[in-house]
N, C-alpha and C. Protein backbone atom coordinates (compact mmCIF):
# COMPACT_ATOMS: atom_id res chain seq x y z
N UNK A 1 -1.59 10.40 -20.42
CA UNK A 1 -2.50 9.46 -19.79
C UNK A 1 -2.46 9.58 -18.27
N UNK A 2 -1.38 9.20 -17.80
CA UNK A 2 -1.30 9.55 -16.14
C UNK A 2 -1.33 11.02 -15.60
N UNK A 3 -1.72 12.02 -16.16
CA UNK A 3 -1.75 13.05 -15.73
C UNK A 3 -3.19 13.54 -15.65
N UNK A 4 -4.01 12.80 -16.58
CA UNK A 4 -5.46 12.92 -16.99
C UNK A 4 -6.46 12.25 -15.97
N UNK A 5 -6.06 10.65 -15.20
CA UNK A 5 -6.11 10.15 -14.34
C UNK A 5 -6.55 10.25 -12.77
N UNK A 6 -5.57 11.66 -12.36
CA UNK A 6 -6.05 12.13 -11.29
C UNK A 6 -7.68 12.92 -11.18
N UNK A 7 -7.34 13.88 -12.35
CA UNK A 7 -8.50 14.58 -13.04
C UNK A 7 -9.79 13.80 -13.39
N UNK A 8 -10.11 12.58 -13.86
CA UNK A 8 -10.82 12.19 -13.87
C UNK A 8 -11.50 11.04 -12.62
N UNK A 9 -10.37 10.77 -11.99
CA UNK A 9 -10.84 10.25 -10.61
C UNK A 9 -11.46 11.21 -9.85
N UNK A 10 -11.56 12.36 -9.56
CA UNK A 10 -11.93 13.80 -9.03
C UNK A 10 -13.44 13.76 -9.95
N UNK A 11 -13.39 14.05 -10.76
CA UNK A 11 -14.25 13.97 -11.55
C UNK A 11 -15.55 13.08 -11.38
N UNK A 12 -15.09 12.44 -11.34
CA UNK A 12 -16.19 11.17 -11.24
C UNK A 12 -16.30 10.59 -10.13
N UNK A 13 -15.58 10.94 -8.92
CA UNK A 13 -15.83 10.90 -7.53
C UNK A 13 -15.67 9.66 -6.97
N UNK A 14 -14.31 8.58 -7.69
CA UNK A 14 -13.76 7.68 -7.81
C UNK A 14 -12.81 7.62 -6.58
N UNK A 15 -12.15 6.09 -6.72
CA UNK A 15 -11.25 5.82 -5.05
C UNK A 15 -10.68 4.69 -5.87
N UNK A 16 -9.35 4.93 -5.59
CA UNK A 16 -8.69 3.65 -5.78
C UNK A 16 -7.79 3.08 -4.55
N UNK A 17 -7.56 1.49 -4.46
CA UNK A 17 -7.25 1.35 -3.96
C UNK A 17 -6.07 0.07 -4.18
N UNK A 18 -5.22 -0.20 -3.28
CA UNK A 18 -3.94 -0.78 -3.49
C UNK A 18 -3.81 -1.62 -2.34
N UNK A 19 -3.97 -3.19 -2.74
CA UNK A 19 -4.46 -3.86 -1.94
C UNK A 19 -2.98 -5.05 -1.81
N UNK A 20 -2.43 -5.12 -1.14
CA UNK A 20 -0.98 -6.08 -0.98
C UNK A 20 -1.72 -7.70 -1.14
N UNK A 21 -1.48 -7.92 -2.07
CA UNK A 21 -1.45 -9.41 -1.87
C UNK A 21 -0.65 -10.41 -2.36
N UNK A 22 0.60 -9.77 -1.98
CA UNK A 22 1.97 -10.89 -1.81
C UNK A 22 2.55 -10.76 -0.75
N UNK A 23 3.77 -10.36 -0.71
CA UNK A 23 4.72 -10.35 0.38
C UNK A 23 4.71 -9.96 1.21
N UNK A 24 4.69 -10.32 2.30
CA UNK A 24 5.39 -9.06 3.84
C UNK A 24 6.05 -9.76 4.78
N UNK A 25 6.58 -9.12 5.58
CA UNK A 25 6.96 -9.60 6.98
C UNK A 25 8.45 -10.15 6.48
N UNK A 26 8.59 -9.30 5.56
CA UNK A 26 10.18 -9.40 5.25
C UNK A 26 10.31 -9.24 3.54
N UNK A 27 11.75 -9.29 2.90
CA UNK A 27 11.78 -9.32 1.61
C UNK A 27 11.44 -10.78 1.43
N UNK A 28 11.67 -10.58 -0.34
CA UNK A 28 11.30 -12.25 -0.46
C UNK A 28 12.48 -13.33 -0.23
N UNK A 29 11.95 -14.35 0.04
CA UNK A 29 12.38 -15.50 0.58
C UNK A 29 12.61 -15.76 2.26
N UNK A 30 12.32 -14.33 2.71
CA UNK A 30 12.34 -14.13 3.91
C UNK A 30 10.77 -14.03 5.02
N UNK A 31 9.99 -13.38 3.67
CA UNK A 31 9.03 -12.75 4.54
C UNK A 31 7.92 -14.34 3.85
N UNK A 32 6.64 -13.80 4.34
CA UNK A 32 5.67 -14.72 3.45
C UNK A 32 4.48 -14.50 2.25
N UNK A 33 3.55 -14.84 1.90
CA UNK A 33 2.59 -14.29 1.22
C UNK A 33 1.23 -14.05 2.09
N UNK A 34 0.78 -13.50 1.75
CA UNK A 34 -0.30 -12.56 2.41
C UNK A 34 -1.77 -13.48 2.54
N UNK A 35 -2.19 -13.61 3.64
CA UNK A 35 -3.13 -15.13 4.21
C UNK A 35 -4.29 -14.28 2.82
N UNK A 36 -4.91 -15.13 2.68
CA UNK A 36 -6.01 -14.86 1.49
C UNK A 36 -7.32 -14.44 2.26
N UNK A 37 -7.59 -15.20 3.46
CA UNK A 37 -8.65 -14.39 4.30
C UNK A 37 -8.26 -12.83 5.13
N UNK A 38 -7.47 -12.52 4.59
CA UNK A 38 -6.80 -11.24 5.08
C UNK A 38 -6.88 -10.42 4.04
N UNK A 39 -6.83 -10.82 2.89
CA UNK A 39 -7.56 -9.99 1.72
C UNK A 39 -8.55 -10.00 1.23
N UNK A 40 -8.88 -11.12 1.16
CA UNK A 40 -10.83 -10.76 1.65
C UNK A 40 -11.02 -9.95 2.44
N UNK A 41 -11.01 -9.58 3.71
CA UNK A 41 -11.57 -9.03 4.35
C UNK A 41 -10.91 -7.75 4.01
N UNK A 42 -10.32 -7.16 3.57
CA UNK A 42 -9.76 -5.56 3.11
C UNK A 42 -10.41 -5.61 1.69
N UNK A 43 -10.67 -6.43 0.99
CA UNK A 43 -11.67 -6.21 -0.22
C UNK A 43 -13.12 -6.16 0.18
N UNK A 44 -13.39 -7.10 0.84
CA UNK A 44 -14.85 -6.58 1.69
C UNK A 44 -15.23 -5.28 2.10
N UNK A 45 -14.20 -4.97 3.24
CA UNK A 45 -14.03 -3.46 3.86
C UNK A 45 -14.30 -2.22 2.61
N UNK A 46 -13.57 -2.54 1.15
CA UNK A 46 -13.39 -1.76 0.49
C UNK A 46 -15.03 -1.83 -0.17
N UNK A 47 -15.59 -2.83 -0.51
CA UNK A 47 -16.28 -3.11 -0.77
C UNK A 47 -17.83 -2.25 0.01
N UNK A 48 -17.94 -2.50 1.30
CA UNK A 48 -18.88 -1.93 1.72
C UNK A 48 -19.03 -0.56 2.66
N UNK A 49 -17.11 -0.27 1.92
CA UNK A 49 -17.28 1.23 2.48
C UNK A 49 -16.64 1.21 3.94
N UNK A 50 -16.59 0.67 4.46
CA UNK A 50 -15.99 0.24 6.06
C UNK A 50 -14.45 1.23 6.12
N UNK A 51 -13.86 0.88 5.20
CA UNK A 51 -12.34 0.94 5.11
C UNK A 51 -12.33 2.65 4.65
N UNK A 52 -13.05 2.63 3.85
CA UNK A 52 -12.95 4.52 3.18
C UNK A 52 -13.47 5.45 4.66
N UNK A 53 -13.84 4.66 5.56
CA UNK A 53 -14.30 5.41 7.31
C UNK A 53 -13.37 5.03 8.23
N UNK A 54 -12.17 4.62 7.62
CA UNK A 54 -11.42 3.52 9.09
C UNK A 54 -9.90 5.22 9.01
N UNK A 55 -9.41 5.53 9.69
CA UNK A 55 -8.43 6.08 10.43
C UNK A 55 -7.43 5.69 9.49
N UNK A 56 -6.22 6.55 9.00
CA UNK A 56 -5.14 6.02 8.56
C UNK A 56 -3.68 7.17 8.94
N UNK A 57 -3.14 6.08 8.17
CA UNK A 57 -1.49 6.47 8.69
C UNK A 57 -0.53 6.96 7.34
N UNK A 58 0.19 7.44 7.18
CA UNK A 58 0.93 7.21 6.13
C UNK A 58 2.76 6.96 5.87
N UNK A 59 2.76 6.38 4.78
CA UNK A 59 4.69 6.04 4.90
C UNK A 59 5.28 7.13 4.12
N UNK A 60 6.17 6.80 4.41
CA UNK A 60 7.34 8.07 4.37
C UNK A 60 7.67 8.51 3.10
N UNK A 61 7.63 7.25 2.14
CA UNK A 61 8.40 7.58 0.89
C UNK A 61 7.45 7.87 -0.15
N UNK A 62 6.39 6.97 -0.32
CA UNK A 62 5.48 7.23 -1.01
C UNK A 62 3.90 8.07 -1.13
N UNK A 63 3.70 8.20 0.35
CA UNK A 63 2.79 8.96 0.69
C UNK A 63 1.74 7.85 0.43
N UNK A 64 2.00 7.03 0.54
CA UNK A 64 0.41 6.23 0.67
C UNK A 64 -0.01 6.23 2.44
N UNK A 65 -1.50 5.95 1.31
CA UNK A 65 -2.51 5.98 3.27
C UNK A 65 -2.79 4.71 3.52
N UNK A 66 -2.05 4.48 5.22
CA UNK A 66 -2.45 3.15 5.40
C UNK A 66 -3.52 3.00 6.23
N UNK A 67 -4.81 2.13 5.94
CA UNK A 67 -5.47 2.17 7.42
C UNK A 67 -5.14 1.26 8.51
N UNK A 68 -5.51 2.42 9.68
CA UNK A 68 -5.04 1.61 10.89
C UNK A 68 -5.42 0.18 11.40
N UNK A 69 -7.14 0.23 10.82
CA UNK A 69 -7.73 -1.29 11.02
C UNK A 69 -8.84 -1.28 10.54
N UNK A 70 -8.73 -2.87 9.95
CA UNK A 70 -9.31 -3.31 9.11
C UNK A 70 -10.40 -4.71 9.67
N UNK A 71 -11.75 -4.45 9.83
CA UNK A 71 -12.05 -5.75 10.33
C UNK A 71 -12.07 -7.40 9.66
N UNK A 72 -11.68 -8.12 10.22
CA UNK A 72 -10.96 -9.60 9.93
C UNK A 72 -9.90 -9.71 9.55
N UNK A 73 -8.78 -8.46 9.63
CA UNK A 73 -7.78 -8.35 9.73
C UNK A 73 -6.97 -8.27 10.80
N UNK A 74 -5.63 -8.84 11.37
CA UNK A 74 -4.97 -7.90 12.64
C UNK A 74 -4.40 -6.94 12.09
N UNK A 75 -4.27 -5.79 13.05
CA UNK A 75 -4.20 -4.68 12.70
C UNK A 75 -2.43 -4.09 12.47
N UNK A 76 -1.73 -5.08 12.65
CA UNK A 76 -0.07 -5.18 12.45
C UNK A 76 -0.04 -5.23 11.07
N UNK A 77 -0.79 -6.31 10.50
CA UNK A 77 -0.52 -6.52 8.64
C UNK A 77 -0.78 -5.42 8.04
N UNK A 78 -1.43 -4.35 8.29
CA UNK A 78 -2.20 -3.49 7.65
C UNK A 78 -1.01 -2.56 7.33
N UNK A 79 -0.12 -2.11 7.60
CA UNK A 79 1.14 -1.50 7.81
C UNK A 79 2.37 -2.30 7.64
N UNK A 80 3.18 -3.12 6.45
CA UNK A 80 4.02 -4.04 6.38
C UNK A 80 5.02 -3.31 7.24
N UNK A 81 5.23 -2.35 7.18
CA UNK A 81 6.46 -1.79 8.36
C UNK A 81 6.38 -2.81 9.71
N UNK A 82 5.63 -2.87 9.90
CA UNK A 82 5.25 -3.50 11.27
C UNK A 82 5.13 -5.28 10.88
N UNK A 83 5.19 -5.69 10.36
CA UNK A 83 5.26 -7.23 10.14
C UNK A 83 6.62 -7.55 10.08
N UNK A 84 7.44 -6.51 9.58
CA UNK A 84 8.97 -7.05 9.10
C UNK A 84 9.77 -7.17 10.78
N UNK A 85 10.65 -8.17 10.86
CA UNK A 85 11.76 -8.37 12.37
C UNK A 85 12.51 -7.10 12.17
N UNK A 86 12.88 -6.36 11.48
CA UNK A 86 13.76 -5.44 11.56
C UNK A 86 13.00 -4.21 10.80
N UNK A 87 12.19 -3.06 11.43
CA UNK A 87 11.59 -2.21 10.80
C UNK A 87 12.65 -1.33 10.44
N UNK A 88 14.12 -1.23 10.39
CA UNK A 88 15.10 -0.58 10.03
C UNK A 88 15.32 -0.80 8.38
N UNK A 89 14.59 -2.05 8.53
CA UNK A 89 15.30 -2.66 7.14
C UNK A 89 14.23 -2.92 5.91
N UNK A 90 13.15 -2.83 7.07
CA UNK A 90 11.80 -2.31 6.05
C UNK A 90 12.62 -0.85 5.67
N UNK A 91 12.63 -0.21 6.04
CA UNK A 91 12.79 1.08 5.88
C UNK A 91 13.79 1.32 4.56
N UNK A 92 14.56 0.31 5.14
CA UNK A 92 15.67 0.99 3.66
C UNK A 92 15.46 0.02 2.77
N UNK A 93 14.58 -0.70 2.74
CA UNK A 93 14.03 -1.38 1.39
C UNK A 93 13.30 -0.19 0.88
N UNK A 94 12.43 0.10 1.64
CA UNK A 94 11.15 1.26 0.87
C UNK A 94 11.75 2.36 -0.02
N UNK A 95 13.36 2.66 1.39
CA UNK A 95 13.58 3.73 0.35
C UNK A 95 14.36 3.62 -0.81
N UNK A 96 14.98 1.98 -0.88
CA UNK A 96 15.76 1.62 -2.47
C UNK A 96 14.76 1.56 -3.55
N UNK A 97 13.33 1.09 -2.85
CA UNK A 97 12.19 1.00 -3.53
C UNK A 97 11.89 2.51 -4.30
N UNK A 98 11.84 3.24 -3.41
CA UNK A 98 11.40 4.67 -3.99
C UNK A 98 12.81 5.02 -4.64
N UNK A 99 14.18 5.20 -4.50
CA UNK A 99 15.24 5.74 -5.46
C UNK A 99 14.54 5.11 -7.14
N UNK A 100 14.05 3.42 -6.82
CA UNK A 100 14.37 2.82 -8.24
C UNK A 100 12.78 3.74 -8.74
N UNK A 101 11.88 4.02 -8.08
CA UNK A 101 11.08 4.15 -8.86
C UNK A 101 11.65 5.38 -9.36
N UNK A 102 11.78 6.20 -8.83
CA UNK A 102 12.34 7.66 -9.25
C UNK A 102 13.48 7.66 -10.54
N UNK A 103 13.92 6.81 -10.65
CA UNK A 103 15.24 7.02 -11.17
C UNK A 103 14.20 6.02 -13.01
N UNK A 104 13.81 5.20 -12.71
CA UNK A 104 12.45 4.65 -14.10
C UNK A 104 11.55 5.85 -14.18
N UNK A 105 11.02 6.66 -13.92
CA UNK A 105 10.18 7.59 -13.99
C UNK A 105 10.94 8.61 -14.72
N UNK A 106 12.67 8.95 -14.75
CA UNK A 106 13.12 9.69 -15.42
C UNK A 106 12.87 9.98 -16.85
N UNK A 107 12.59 8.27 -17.34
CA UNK A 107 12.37 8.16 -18.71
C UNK A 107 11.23 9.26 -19.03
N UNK A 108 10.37 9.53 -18.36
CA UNK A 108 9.01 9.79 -18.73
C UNK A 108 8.65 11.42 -18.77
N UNK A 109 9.74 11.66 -18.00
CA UNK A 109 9.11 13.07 -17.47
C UNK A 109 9.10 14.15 -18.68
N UNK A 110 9.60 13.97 -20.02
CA UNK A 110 9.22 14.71 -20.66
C UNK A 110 7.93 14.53 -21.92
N UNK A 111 7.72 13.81 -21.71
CA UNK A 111 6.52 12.43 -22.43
C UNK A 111 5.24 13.30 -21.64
């Protein structure tokens, strides 16, 4: 199934997208939830195409693309690296984040 996925997103000339709407600006209990007019407006963007033309960046571990800016957004949220007090510690969240995914994905790889 997930291998078929890419292929048919190509295919059909599809875009997906991965839109945060919980946490940032720290782990939980630390950081907050994500203002709701701040995801509107990145579903809008996505919506009328704005965002698939906007400039992006990408993180380290996962290779996602972030864009740089988003209108009715500030352009700090758009990048949780940059919301967190200690971008050190973003950092080594992301990358315990990426060990665990890697290490659950083991199950699969011969599937």
């Amino acid at each position: 199934m997930l291998k078929c996925w890419p292929k048919k997103m190509e295919k059909h000339k599809t875009h997906a997208w991965l839109v945060n709407t919980g946490w940032t600006a720290g782990p939980y209990g630390t950081g907050h939830r994500m203002k709701l007019s701040h995801t509107r407006a990145i579903v809008n963007a996505i919506h009328d195409g704005s965002l698939a033309a906007a400039e992006y960046t990408k993180t380290s571990i996962f290779n996602f693309e972030i864009p740089t800016t988003c209108a009715g957004c500030p352009d700090e949220i758009l990048n949780p690296r940059n919301t967190w007090k200690d971008p050190k510690e973003f950092d080594q969240s992301l990358e315990n984040l990426g060990h665990l995914f890697k290490d659950n994905f083991k199950d699969y790889e011969s599937r």
